[in-house]
PDB file of N, CA and C in Angstrom:
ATOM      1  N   UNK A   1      77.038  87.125  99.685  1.00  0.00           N
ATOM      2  CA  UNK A   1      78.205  87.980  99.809  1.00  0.00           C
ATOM      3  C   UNK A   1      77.881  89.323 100.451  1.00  0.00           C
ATOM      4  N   UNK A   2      76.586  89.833 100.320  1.00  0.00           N
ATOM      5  CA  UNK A   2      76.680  91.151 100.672  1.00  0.00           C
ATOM      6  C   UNK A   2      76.298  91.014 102.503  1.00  0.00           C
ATOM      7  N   UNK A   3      75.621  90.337 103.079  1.00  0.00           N
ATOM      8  CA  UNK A   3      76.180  90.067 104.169  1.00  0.00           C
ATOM      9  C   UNK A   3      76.809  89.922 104.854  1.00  0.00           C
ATOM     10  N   UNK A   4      77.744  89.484 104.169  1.00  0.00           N
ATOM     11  CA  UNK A   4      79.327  88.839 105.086  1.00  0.00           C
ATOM     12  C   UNK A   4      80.234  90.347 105.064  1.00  0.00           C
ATOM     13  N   UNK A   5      79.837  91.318 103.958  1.00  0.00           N
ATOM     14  CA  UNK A   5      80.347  92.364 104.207  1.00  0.00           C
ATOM     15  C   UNK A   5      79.352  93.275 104.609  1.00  0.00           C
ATOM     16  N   UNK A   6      78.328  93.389 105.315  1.00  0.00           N
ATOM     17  CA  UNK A   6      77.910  94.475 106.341  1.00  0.00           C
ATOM     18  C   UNK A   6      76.659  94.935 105.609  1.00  0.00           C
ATOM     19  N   UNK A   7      76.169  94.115 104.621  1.00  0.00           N
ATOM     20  CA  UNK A   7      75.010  95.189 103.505  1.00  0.00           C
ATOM     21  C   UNK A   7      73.621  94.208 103.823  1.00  0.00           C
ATOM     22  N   UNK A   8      72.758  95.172 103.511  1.00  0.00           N
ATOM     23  CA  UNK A   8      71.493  94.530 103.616  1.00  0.00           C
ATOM     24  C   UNK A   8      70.644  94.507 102.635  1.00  0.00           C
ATOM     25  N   UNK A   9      70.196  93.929 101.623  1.00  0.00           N
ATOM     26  CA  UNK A   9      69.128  94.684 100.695  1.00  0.00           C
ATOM     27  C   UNK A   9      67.954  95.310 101.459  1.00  0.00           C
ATOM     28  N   UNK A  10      67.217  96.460 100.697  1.00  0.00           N
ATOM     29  CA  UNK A  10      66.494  97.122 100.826  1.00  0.00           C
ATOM     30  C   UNK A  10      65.006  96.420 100.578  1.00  0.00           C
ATOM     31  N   UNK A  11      65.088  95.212  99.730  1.00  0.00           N
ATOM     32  CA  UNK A  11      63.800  94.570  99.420  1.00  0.00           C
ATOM     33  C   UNK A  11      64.624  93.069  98.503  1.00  0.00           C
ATOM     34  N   UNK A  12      63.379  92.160  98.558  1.00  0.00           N
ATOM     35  CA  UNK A  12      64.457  90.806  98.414  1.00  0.00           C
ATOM     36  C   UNK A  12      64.649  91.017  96.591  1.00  0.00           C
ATOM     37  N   UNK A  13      65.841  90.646  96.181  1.00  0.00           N
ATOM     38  CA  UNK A  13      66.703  90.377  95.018  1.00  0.00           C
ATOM     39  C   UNK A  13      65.750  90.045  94.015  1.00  0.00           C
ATOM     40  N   UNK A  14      65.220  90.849  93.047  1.00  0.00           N
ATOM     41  CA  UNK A  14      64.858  90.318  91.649  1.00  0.00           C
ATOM     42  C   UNK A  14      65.528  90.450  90.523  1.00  0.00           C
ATOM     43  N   UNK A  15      65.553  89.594  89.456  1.00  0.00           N
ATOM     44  CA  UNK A  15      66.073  89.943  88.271  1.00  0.00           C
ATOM     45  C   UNK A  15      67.414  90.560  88.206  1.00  0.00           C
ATOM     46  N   UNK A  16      67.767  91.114  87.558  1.00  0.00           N
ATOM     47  CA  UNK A  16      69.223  91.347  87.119  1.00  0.00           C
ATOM     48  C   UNK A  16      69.549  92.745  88.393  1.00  0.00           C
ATOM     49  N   UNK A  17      69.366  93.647  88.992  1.00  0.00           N
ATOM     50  CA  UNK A  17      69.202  94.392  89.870  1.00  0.00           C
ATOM     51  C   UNK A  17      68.904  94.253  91.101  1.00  0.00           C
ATOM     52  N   UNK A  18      69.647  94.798  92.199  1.00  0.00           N
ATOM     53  CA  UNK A  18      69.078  94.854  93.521  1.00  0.00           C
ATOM     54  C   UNK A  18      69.822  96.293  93.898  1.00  0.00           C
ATOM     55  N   UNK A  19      68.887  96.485  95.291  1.00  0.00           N
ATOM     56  CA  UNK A  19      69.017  98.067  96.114  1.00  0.00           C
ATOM     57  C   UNK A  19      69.744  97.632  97.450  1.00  0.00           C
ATOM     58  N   UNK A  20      70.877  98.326  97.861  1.00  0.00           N
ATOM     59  CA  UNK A  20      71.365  97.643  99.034  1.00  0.00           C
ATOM     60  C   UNK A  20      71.133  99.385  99.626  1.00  0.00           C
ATOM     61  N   UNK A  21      71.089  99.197 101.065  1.00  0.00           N
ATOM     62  CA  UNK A  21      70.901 100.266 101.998  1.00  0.00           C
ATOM     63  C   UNK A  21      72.123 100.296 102.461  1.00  0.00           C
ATOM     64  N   UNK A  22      73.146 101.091 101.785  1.00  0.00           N
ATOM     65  CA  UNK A  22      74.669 101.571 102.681  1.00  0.00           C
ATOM     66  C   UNK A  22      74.715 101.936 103.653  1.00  0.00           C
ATOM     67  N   UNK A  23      73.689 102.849 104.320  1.00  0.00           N
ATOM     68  CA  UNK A  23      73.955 103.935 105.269  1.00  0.00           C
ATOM     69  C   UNK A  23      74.686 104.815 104.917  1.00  0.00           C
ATOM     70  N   UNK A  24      75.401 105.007 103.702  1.00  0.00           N
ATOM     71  CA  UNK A  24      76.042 106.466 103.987  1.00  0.00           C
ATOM     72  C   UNK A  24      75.306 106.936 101.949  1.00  0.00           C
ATOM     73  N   UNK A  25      76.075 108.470 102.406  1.00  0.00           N
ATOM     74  CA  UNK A  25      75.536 108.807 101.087  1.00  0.00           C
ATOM     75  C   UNK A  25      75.459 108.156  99.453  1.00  0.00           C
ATOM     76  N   UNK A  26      74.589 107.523  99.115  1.00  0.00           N
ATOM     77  CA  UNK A  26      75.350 107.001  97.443  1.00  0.00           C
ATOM     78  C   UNK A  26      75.633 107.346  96.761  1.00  0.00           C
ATOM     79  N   UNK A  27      75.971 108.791  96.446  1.00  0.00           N
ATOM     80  CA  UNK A  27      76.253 109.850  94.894  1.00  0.00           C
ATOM     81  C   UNK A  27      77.938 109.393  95.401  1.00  0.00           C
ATOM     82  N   UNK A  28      78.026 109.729  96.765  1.00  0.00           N
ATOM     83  CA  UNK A  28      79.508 109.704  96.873  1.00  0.00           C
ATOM     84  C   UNK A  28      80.359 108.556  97.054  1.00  0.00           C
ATOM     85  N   UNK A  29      79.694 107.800  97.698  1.00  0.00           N
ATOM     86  CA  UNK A  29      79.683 106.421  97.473  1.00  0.00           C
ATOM     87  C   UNK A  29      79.642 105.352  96.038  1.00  0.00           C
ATOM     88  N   UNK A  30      79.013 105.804  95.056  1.00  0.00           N
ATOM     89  CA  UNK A  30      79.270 105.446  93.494  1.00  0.00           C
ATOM     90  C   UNK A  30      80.488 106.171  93.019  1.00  0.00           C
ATOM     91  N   UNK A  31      80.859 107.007  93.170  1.00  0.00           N
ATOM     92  CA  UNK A  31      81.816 107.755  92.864  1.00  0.00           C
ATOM     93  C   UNK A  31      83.270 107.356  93.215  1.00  0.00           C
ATOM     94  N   UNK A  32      83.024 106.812  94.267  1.00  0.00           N
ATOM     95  CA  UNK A  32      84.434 105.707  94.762  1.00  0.00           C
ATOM     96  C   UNK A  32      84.528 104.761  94.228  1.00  0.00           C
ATOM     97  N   UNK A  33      83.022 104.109  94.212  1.00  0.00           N
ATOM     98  CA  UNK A  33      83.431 102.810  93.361  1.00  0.00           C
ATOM     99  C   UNK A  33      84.109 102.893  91.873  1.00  0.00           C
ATOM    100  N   UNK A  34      83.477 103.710  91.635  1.00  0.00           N
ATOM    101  CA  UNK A  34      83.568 103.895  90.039  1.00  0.00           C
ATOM    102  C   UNK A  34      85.302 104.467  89.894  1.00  0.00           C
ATOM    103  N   UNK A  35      85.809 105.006  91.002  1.00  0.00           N
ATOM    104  CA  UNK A  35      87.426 104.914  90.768  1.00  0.00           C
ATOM    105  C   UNK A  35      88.024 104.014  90.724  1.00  0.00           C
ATOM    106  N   UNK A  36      87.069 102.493  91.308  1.00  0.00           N
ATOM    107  CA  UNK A  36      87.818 101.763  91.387  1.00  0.00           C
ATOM    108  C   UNK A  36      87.680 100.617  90.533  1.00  0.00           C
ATOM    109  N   UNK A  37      87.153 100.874  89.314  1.00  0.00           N
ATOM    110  CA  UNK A  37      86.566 100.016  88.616  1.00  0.00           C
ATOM    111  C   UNK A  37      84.959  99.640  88.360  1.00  0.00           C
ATOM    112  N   UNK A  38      84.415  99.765  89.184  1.00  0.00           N
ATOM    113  CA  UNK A  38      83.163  99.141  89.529  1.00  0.00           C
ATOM    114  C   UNK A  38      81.814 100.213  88.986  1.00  0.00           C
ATOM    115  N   UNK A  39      81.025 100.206  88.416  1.00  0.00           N
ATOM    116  CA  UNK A  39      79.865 101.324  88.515  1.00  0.00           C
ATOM    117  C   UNK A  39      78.170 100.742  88.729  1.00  0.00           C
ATOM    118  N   UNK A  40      77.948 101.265  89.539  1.00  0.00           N
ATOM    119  CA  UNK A  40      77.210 101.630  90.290  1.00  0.00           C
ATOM    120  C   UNK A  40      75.648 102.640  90.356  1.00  0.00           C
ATOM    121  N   UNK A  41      75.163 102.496  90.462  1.00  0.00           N
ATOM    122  CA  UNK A  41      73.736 103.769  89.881  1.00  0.00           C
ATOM    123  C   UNK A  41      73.330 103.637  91.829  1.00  0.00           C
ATOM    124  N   UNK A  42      73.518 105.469  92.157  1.00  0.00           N
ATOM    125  CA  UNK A  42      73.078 106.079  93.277  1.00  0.00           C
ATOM    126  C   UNK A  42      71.615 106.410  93.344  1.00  0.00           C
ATOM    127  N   UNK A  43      70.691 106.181  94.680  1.00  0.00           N
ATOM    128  CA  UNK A  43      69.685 106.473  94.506  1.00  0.00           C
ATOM    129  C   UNK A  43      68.938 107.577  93.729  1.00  0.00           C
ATOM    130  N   UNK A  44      69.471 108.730  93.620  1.00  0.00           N
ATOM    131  CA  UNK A  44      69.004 109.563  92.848  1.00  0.00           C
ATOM    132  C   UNK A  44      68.760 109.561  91.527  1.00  0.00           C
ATOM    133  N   UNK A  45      69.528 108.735  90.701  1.00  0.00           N
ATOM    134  CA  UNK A  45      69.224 108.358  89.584  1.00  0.00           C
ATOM    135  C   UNK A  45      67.512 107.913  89.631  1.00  0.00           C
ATOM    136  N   UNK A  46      67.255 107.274  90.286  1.00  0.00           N
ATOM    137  CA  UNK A  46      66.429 106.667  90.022  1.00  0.00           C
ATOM    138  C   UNK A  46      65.174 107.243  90.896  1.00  0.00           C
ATOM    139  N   UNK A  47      65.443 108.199  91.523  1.00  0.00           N
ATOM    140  CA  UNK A  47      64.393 109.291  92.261  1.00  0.00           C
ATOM    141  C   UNK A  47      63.444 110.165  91.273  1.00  0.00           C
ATOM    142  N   UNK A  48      61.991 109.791  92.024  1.00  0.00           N
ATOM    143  CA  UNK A  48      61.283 110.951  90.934  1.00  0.00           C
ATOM    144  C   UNK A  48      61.659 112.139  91.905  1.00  0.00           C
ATOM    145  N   UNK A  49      62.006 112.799  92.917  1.00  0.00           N
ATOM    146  CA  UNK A  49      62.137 113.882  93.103  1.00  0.00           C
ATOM    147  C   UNK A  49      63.439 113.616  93.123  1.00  0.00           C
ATOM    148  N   UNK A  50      64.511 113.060  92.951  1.00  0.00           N
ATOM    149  CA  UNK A  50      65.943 113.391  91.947  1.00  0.00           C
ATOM    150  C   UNK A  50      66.985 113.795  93.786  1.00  0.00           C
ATOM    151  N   UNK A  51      66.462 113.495  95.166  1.00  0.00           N
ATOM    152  CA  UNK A  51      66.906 113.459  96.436  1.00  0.00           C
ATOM    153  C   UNK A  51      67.559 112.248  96.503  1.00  0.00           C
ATOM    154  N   UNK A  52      68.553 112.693  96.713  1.00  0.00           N
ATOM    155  CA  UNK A  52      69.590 111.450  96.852  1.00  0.00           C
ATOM    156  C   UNK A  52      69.362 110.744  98.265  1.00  0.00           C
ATOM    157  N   UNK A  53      70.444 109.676  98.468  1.00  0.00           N
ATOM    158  CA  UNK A  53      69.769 108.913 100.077  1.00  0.00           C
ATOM    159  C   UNK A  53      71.086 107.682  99.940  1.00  0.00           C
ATOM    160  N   UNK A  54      70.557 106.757 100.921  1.00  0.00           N
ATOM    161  CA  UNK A  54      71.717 106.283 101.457  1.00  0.00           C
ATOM    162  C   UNK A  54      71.329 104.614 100.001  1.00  0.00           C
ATOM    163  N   UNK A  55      70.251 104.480  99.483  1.00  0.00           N
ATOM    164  CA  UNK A  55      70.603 103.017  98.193  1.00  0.00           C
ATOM    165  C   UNK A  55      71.072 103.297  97.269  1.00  0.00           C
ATOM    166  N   UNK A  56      71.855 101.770  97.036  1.00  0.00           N
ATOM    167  CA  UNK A  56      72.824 101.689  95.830  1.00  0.00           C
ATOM    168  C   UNK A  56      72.287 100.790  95.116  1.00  0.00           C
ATOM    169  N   UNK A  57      72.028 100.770  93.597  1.00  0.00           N
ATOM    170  CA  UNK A  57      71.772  99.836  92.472  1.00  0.00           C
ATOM    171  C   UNK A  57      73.075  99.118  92.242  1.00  0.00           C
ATOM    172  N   UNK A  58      72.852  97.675  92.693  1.00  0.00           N
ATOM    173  CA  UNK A  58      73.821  97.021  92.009  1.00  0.00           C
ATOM    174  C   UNK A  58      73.320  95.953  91.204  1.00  0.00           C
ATOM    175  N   UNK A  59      74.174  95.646  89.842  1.00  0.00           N
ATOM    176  CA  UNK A  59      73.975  94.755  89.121  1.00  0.00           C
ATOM    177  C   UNK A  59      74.404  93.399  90.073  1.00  0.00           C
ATOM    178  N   UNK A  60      73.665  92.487  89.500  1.00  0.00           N
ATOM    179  CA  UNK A  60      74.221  90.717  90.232  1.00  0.00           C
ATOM    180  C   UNK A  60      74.942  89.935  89.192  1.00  0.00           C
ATOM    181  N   UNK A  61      74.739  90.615  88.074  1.00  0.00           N
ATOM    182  CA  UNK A  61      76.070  89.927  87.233  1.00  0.00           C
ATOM    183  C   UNK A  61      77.676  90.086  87.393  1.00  0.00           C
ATOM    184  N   UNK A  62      77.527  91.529  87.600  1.00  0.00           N
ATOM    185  CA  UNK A  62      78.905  92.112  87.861  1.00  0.00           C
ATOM    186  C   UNK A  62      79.559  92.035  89.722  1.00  0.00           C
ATOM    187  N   UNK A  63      78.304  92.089  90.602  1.00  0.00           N
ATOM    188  CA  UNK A  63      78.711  92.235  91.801  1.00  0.00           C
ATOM    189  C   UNK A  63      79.079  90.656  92.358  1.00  0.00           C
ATOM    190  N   UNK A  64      78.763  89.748  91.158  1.00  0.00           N
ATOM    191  CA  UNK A  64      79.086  88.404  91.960  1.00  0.00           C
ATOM    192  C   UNK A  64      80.585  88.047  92.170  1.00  0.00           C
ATOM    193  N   UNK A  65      81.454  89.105  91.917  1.00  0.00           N
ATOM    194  CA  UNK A  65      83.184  89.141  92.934  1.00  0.00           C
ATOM    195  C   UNK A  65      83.325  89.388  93.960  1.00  0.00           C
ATOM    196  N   UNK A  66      83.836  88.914  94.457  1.00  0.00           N
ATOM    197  CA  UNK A  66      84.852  89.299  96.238  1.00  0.00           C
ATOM    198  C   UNK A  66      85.256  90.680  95.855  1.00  0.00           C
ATOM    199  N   UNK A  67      85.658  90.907  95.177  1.00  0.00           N
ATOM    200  CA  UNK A  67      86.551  91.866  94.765  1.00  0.00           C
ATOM    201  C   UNK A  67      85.329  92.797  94.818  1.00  0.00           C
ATOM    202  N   UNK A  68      84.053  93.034  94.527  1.00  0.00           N
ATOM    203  CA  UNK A  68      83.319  94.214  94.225  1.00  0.00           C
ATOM    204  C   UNK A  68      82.818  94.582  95.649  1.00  0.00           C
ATOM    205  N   UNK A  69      82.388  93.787  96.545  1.00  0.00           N
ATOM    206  CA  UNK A  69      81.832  93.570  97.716  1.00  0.00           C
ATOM    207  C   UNK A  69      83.167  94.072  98.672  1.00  0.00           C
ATOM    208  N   UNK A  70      84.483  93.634  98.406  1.00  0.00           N
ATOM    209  CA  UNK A  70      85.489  94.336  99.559  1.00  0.00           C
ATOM    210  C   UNK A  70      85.685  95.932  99.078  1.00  0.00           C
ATOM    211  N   UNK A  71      85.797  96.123  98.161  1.00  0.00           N
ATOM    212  CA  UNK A  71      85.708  97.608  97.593  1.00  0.00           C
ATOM    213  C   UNK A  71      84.913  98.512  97.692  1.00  0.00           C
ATOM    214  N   UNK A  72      83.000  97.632  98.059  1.00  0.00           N
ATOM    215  CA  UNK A  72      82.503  98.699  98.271  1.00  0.00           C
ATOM    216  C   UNK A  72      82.205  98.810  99.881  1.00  0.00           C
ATOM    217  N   UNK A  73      82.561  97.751 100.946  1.00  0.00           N
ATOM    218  CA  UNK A  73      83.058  98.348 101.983  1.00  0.00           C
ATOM    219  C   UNK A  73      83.321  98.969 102.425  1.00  0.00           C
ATOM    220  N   UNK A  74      85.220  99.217 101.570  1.00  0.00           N
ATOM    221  CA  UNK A  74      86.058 100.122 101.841  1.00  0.00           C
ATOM    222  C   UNK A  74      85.358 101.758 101.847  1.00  0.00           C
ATOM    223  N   UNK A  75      85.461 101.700 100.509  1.00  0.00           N
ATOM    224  CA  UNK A  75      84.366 102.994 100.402  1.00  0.00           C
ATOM    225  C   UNK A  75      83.600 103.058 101.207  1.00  0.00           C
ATOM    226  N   UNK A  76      82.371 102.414 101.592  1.00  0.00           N
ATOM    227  CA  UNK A  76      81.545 103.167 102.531  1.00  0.00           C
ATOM    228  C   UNK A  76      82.107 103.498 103.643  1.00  0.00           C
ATOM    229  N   UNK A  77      83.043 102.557 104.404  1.00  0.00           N
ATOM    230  CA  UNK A  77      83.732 102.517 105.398  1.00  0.00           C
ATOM    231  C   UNK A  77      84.366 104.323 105.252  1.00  0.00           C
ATOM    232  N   UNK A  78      85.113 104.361 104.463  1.00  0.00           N
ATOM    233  CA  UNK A  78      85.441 105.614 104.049  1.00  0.00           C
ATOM    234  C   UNK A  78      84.817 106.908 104.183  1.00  0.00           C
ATOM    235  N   UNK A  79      83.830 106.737 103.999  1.00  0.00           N
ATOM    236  CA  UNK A  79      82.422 107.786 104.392  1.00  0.00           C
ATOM    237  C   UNK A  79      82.063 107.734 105.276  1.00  0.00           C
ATOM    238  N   UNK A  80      82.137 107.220 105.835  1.00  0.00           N
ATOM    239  CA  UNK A  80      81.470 107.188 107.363  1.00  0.00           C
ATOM    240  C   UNK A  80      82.376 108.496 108.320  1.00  0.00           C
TER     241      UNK A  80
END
């Protein structure tokens, strides 16, 4: 799914988590999602120097909808 909408992972899929490379900012980019239902953890969370950047943590339990994947499109699309 995350292909067919424009995403790439950052490194191949393990375990319950993966990092997709948006290209656009992720603080602001989680922040959309999360209006729209969906949440999300922005690279900075997970930064030891706490610099945000363009990956997004997504769960694969929750992201396995159409529905999460056209939404976060939109959003990035949005940012751009």
């Amino acid at each position: 799914l995350a292909a067919s909408h424009g995403f790439a992972f950052s490194a191949p899929p393990q375990g319950l988590f993966g990092w997709l490379d948006t290209t656009v900012d992720s603080e602001r980019l989680a922040q959309r999602l999360l209006a729209e239902g969906f949440a999300c953890a922005p690279e900075r969370l997970f930064s030891p120097s706490r610099r945000g950047g363009p990956h997004l943590r997504v769960n694969f339990a929750s992201s396995q909808d159409a529905k999460f994947w056209a939404a976060l499109a939109r959003a990035r699309d949005a940012l751009r």
